[in-house]
C-alpha atoms as a PDB file:
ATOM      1  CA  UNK A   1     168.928 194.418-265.920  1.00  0.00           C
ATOM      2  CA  UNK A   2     166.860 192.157-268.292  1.00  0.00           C
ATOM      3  CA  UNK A   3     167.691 188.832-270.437  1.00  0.00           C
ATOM      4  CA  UNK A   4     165.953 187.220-273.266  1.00  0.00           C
ATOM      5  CA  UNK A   5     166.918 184.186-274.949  1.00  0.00           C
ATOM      6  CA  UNK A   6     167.680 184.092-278.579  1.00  0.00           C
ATOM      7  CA  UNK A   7     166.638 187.664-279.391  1.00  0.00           C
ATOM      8  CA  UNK A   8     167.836 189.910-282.234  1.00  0.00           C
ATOM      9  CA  UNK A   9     170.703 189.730-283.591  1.00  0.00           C
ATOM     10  CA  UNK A  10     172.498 192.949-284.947  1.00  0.00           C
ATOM     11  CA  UNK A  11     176.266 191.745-284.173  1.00  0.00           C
ATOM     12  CA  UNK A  12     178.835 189.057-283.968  1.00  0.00           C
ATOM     13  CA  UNK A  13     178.463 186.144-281.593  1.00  0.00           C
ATOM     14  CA  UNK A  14     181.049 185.158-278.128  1.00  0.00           C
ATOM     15  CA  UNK A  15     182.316 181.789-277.740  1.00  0.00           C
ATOM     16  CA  UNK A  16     183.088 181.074-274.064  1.00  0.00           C
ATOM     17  CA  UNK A  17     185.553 178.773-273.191  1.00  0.00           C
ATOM     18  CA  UNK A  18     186.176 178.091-269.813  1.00  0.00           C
ATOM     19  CA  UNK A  19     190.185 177.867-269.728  1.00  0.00           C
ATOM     20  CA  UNK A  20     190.400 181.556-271.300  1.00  0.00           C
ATOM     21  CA  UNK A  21     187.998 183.193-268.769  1.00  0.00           C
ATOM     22  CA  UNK A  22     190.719 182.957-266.233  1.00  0.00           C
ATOM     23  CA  UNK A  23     193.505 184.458-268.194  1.00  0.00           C
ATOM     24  CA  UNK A  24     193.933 188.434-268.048  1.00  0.00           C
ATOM     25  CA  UNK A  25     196.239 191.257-267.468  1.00  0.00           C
ATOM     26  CA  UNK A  26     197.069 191.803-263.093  1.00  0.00           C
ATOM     27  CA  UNK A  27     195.017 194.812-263.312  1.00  0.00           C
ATOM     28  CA  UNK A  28     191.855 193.040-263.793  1.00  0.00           C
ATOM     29  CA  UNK A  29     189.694 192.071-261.113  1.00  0.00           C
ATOM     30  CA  UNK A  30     188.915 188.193-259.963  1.00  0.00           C
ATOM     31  CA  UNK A  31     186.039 186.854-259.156  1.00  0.00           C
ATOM     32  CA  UNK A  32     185.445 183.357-257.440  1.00  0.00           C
ATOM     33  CA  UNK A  33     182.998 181.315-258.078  1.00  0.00           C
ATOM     34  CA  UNK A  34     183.114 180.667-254.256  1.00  0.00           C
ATOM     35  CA  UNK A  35     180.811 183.645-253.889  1.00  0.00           C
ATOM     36  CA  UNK A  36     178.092 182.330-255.051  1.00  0.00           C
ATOM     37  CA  UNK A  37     178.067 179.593-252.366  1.00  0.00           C
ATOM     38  CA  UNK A  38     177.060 182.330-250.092  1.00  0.00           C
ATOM     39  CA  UNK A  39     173.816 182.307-252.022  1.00  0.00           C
ATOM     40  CA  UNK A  40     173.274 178.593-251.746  1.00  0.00           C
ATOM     41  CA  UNK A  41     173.341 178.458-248.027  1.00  0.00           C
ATOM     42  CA  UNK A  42     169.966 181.117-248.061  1.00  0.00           C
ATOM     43  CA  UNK A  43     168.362 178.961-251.385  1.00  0.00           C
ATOM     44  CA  UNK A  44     166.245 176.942-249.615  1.00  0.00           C
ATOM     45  CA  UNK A  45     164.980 179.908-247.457  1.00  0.00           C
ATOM     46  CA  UNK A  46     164.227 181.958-250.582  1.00  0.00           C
ATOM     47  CA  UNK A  47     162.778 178.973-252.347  1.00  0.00           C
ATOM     48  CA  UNK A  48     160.171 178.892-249.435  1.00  0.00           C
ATOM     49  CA  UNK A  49     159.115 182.331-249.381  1.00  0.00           C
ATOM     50  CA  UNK A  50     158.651 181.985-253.110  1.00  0.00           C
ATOM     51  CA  UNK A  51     156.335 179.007-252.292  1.00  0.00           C
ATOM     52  CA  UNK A  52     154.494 181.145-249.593  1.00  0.00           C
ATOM     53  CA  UNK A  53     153.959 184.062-252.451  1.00  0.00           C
ATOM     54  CA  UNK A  54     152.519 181.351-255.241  1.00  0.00           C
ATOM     55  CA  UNK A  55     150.173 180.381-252.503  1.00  0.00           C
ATOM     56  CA  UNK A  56     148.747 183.668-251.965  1.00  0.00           C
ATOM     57  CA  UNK A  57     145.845 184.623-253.753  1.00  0.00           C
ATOM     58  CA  UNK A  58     146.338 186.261-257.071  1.00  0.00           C
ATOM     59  CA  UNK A  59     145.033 189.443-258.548  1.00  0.00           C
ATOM     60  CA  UNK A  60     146.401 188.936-261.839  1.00  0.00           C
ATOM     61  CA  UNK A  61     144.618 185.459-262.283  1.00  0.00           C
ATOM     62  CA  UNK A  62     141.044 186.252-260.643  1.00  0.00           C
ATOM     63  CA  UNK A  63     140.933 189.571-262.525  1.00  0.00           C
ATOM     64  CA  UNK A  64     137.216 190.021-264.381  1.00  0.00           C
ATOM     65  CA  UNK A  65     137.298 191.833-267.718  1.00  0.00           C
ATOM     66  CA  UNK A  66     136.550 195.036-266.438  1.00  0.00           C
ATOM     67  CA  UNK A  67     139.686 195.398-264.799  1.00  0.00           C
ATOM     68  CA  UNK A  68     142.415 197.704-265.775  1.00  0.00           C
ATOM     69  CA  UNK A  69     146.044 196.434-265.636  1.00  0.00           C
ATOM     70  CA  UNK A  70     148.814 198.151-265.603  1.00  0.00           C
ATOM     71  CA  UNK A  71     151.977 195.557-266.937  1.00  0.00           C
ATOM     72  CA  UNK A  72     155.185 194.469-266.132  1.00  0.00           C
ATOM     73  CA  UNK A  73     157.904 195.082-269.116  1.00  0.00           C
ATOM     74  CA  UNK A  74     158.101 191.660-269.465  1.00  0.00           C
ATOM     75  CA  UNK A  75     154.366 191.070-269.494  1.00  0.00           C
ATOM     76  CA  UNK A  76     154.394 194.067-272.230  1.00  0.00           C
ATOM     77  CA  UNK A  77     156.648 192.418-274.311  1.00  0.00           C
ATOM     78  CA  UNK A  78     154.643 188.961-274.082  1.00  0.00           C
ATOM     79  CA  UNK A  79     151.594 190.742-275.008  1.00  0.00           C
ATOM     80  CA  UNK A  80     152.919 192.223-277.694  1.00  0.00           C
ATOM     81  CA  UNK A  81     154.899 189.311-279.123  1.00  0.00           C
ATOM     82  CA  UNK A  82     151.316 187.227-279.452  1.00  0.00           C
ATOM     83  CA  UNK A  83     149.145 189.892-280.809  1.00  0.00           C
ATOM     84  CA  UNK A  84     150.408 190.259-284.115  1.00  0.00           C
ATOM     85  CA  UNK A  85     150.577 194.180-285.063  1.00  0.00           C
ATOM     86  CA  UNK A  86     149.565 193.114-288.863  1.00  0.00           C
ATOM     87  CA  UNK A  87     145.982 192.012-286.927  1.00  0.00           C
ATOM     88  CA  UNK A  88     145.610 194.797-285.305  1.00  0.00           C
ATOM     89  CA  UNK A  89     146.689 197.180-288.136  1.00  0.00           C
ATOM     90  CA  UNK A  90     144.220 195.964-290.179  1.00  0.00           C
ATOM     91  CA  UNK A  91     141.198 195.157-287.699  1.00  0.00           C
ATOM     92  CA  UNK A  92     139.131 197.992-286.117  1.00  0.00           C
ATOM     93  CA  UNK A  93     139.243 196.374-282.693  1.00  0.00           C
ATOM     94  CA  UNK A  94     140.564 198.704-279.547  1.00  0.00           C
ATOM     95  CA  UNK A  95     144.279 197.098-278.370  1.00  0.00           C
ATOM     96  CA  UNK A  96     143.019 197.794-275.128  1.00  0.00           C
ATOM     97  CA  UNK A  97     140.869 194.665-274.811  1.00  0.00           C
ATOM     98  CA  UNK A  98     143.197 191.702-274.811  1.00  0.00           C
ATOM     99  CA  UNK A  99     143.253 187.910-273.834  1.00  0.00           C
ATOM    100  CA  UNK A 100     146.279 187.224-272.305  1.00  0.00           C
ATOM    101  CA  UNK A 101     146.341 183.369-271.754  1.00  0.00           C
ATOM    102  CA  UNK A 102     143.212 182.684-270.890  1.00  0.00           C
ATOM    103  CA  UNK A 103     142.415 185.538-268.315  1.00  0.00           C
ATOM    104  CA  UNK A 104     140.522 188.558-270.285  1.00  0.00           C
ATOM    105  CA  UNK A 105     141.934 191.843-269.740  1.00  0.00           C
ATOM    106  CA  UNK A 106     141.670 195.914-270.182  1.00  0.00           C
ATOM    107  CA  UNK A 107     145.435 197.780-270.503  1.00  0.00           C
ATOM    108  CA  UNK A 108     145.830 200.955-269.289  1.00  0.00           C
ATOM    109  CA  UNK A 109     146.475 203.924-272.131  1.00  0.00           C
ATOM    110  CA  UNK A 110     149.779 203.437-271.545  1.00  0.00           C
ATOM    111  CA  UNK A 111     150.396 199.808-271.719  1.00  0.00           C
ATOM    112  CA  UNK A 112     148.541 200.191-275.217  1.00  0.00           C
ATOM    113  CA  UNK A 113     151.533 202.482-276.415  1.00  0.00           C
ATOM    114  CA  UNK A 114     153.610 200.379-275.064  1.00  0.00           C
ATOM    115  CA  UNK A 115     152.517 197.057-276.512  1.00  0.00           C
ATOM    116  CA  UNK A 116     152.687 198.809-279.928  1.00  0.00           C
ATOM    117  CA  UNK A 117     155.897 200.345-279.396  1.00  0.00           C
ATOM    118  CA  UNK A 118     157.182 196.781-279.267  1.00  0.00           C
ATOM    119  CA  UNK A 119     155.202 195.812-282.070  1.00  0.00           C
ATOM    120  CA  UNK A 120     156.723 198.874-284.186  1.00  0.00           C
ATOM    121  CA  UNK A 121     160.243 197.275-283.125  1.00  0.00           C
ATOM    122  CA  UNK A 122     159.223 193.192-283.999  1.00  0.00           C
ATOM    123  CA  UNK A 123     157.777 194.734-287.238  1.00  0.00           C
ATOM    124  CA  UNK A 124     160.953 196.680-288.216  1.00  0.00           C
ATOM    125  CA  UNK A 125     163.458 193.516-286.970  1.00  0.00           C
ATOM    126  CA  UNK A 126     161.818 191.447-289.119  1.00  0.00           C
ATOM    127  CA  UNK A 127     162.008 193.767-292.257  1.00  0.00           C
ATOM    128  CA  UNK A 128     165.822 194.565-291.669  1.00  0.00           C
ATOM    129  CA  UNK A 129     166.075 190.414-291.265  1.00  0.00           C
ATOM    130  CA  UNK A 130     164.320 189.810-294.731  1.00  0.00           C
ATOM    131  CA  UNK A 131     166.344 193.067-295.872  1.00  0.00           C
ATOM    132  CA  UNK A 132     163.577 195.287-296.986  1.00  0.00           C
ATOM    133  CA  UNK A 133     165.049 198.739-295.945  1.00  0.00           C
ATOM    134  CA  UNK A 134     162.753 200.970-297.341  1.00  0.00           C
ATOM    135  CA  UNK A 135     159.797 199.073-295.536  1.00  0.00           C
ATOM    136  CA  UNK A 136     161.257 199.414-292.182  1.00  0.00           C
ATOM    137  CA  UNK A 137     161.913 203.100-292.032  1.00  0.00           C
ATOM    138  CA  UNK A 138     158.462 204.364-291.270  1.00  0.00           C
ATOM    139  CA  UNK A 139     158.423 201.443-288.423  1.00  0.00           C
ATOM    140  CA  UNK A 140     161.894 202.971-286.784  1.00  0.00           C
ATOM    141  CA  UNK A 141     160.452 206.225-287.531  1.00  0.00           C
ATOM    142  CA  UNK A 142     157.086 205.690-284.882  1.00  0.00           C
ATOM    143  CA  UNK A 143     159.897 203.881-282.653  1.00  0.00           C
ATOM    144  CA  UNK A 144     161.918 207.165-282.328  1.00  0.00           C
ATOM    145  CA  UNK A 145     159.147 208.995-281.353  1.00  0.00           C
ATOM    146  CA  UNK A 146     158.142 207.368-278.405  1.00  0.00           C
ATOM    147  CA  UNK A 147     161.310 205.171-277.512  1.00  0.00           C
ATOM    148  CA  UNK A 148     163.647 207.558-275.254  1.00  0.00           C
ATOM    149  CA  UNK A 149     167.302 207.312-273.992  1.00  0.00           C
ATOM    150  CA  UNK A 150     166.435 207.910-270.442  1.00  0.00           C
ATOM    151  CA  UNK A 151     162.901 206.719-270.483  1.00  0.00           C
ATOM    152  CA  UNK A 152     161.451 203.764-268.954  1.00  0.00           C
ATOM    153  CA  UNK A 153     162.781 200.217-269.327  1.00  0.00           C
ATOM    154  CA  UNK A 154     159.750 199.669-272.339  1.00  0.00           C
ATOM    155  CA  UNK A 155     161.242 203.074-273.845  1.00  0.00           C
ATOM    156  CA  UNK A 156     165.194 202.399-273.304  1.00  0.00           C
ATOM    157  CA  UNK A 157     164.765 198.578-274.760  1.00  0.00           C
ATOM    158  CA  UNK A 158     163.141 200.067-278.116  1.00  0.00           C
ATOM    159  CA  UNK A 159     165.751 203.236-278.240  1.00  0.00           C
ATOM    160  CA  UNK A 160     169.280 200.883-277.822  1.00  0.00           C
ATOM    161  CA  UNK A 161     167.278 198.045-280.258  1.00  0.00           C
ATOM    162  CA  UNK A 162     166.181 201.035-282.733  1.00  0.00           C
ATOM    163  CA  UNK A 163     169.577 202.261-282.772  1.00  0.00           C
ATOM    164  CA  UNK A 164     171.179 198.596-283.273  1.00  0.00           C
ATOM    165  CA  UNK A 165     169.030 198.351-286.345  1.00  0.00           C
ATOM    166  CA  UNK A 166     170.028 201.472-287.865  1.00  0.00           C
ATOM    167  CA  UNK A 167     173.312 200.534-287.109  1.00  0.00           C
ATOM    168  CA  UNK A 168     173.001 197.260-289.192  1.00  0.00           C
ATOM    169  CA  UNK A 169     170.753 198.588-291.778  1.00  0.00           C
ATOM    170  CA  UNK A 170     173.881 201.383-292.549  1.00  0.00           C
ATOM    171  CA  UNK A 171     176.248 198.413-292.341  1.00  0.00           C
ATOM    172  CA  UNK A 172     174.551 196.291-295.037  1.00  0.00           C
ATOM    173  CA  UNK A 173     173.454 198.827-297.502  1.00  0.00           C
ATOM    174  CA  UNK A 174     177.203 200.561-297.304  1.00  0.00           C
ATOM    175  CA  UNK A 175     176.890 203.658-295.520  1.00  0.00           C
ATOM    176  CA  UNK A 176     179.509 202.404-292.811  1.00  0.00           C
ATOM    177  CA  UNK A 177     182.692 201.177-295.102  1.00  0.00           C
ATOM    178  CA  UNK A 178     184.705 199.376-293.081  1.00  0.00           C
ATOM    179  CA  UNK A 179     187.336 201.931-292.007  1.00  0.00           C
ATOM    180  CA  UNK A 180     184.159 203.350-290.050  1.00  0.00           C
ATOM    181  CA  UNK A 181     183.602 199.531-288.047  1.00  0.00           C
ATOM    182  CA  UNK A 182     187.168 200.009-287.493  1.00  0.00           C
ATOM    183  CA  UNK A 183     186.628 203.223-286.092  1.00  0.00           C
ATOM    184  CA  UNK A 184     184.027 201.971-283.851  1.00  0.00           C
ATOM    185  CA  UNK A 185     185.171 199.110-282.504  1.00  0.00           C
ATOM    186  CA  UNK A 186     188.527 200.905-282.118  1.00  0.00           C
ATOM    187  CA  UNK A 187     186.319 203.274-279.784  1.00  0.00           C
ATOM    188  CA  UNK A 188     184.357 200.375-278.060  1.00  0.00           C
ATOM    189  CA  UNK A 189     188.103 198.548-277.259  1.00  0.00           C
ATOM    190  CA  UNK A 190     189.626 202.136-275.617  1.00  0.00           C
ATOM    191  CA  UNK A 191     186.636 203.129-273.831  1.00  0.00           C
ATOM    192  CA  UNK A 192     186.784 198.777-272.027  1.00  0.00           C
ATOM    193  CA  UNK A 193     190.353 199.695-271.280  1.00  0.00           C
ATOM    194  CA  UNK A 194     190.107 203.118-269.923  1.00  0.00           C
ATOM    195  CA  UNK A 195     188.619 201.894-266.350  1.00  0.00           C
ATOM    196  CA  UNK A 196     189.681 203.764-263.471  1.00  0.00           C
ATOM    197  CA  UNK A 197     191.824 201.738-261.311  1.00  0.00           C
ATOM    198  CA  UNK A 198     190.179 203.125-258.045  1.00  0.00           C
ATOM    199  CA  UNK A 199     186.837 201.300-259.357  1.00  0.00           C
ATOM    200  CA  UNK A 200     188.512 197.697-259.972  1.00  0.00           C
ATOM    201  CA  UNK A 201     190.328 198.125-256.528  1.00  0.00           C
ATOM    202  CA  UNK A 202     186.960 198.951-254.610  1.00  0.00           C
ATOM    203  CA  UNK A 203     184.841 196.154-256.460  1.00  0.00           C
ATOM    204  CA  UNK A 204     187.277 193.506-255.711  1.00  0.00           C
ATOM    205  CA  UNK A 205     187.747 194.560-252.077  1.00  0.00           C
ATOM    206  CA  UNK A 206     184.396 195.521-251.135  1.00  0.00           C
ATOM    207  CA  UNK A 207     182.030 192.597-250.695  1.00  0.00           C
ATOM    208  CA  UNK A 208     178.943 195.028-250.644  1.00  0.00           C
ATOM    209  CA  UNK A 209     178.462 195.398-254.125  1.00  0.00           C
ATOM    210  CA  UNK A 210     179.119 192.323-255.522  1.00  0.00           C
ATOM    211  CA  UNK A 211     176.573 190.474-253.233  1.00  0.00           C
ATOM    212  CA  UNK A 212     174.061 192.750-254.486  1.00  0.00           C
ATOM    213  CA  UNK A 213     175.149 192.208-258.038  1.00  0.00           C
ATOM    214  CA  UNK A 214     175.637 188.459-257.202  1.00  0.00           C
ATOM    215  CA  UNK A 215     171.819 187.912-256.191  1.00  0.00           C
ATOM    216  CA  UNK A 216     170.482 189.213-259.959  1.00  0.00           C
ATOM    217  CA  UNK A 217     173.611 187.447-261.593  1.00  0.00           C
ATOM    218  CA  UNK A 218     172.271 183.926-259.458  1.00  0.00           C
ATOM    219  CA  UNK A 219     168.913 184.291-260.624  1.00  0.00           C
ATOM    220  CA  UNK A 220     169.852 185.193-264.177  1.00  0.00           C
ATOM    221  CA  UNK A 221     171.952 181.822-264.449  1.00  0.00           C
ATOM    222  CA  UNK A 222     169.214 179.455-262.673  1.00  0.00           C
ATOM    223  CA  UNK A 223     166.631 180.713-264.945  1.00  0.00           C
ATOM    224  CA  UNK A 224     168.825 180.353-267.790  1.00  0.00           C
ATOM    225  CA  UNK A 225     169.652 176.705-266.888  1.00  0.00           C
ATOM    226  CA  UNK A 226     169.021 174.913-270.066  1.00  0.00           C
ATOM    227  CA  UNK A 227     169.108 177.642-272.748  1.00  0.00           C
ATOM    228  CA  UNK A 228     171.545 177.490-275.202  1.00  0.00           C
ATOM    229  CA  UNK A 229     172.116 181.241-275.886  1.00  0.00           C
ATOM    230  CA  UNK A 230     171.753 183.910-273.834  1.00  0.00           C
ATOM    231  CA  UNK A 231     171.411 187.291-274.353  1.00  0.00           C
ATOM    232  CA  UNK A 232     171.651 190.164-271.099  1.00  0.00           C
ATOM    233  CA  UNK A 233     170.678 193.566-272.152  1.00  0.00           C
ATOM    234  CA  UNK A 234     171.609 195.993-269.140  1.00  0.00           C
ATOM    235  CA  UNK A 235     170.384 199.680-269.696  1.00  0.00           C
ATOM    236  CA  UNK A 236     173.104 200.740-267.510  1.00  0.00           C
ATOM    237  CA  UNK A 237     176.023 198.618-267.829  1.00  0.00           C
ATOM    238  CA  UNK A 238     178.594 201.281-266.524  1.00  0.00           C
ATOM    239  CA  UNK A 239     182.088 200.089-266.099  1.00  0.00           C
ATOM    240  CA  UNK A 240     180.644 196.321-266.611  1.00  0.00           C
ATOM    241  CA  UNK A 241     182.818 194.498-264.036  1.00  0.00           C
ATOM    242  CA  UNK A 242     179.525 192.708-262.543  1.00  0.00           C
ATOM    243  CA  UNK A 243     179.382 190.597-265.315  1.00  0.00           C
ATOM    244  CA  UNK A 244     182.555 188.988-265.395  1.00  0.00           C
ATOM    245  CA  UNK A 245     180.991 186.719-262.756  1.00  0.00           C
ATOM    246  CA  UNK A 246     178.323 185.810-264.931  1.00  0.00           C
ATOM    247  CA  UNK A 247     180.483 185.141-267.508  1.00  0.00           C
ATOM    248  CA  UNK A 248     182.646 182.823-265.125  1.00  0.00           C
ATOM    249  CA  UNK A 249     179.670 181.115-264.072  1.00  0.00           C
ATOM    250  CA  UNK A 250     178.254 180.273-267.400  1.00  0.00           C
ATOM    251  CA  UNK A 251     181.515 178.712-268.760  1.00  0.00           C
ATOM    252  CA  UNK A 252     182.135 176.581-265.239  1.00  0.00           C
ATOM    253  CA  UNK A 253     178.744 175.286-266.583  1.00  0.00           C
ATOM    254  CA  UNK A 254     178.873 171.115-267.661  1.00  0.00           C
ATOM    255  CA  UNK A 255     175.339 170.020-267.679  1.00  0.00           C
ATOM    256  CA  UNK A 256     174.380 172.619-270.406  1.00  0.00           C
ATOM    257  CA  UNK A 257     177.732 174.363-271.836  1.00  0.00           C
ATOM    258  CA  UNK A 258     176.714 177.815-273.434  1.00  0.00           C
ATOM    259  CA  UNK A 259     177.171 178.099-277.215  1.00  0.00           C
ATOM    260  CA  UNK A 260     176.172 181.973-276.963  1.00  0.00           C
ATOM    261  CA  UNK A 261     176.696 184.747-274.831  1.00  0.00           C
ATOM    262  CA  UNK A 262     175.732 188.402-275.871  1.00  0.00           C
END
């Protein structure tokens, strides 16, 4: 489960508003905002080890420049957000010696794929934004063949993003008419409907599962305290359920309302 803030954009937009989140049909499951008040009561504690960990010495600050470092996603992304692919496209330098703030660094083979395969995807977003189709092609093209379904979370971001852009690209220039969005969302709308009952029943009685889903869903919403727009990408969303609480918790929200929610 990741998050960005203002990302791409391939579809429509969802309002929130608080007094509609509570309506729905007696087979849906409720969720309290109550639960998270079992997180509060351990905040402080967690807030404290987190203290103890930023006081421990750091690897990734006291690195010299011979050492190899194998990123995060996130740190993958970052990287490749501030090294501009035009730069390195037309430079001779080796992508494998980078300054990341200001703490010199040498990426492993693989996050150098990686870095570019996010680079390939920026690249091609931006075409499709200043609609120059046949300039993005070859950029989707080196995205599909490293970016994988079932890959890791570097791979899966750039397959569901590559696949988004197609998806618009086919919607702008007319290959999709709009019996074929009906189509679509007439699938998307069934398949949200079509939960099993025995799955609703045994996330709204167990209280296993939604702790655990409650922890990422806490720290999603405190690090998301003053954005504006939000946007979750989960690789594995399943049924979904976990984020009605989310949802919930964003629109009880007063100091910052949400204008976005993807």
């Amino acid at each position: 489960m990741g998050f960005h803030c203002s990302g791409l954009e391939t579809k429509g937009k969802s309002h929130l508003k608080p007094q509609s989140l509570g309506e729905g049909k007696d087979n849906q499951a409720s969720f309290s905002l109550e639960a998270f008040q079992v997180l509060k009561q351990y905040e402080k504690r967690v807030k404290h080890l987190n203290k103890e960990k930023l006081e421990e010495p750091s690897n990734i600050i006291e690195r010299n420049s011979a050492d190899v470092l194998a990123l995060s996603t996130e740190e993958i992304i970052k990287v490749a957000t501030e090294t501009s692919l035009e730069y390195h496209l037309q430079r001779s330098d080796d992508l494998s010696s980078l300054s990341f703030g200001c703490a010199p660094f040498v990426l492993t083979s693989d996050g150098v794929k990686y870095v570019e395969l996010i680079q390939f995807l920026i690249a091609a977003a931006e075409k499709v934004g200043q609609q120059q189709f046949d300039h993005e092609s070859e950029m989707l093209s080196m995205c599909d063949q490293i970016s994988s379904a079932t890959g890791n979370p570097v791979q899966r971001i750039v397959y569901y993003f590559t696949g988004a852009l197609r998806e618009r690209i086919d919607r702008e220039t007319g290959k999709i008419t709009p019996r074929g969005l009906f189509t679509i969302s007439s699938n998307v709308e069934e398949a949200m409907v079509s939960l099993s009952p025995a799955i609703l029943e045994c996330h709204q009685r167990m209280p296993f599962c939604q702790i655990a889903q409650l922890t990422g869903i806490q720290v999603i919403v405190e690090s998301a305290a003053d954005a504006k727009r939000l946007h979750v990408i989960d690789l594995k969303i399943d049924s979904g359920v976990q984020w009605i609480a989310l949802m919930q918790a964003l629109a009880a929200r007063n100091d910052c309302p949400l204008n976005y929610l993807r």
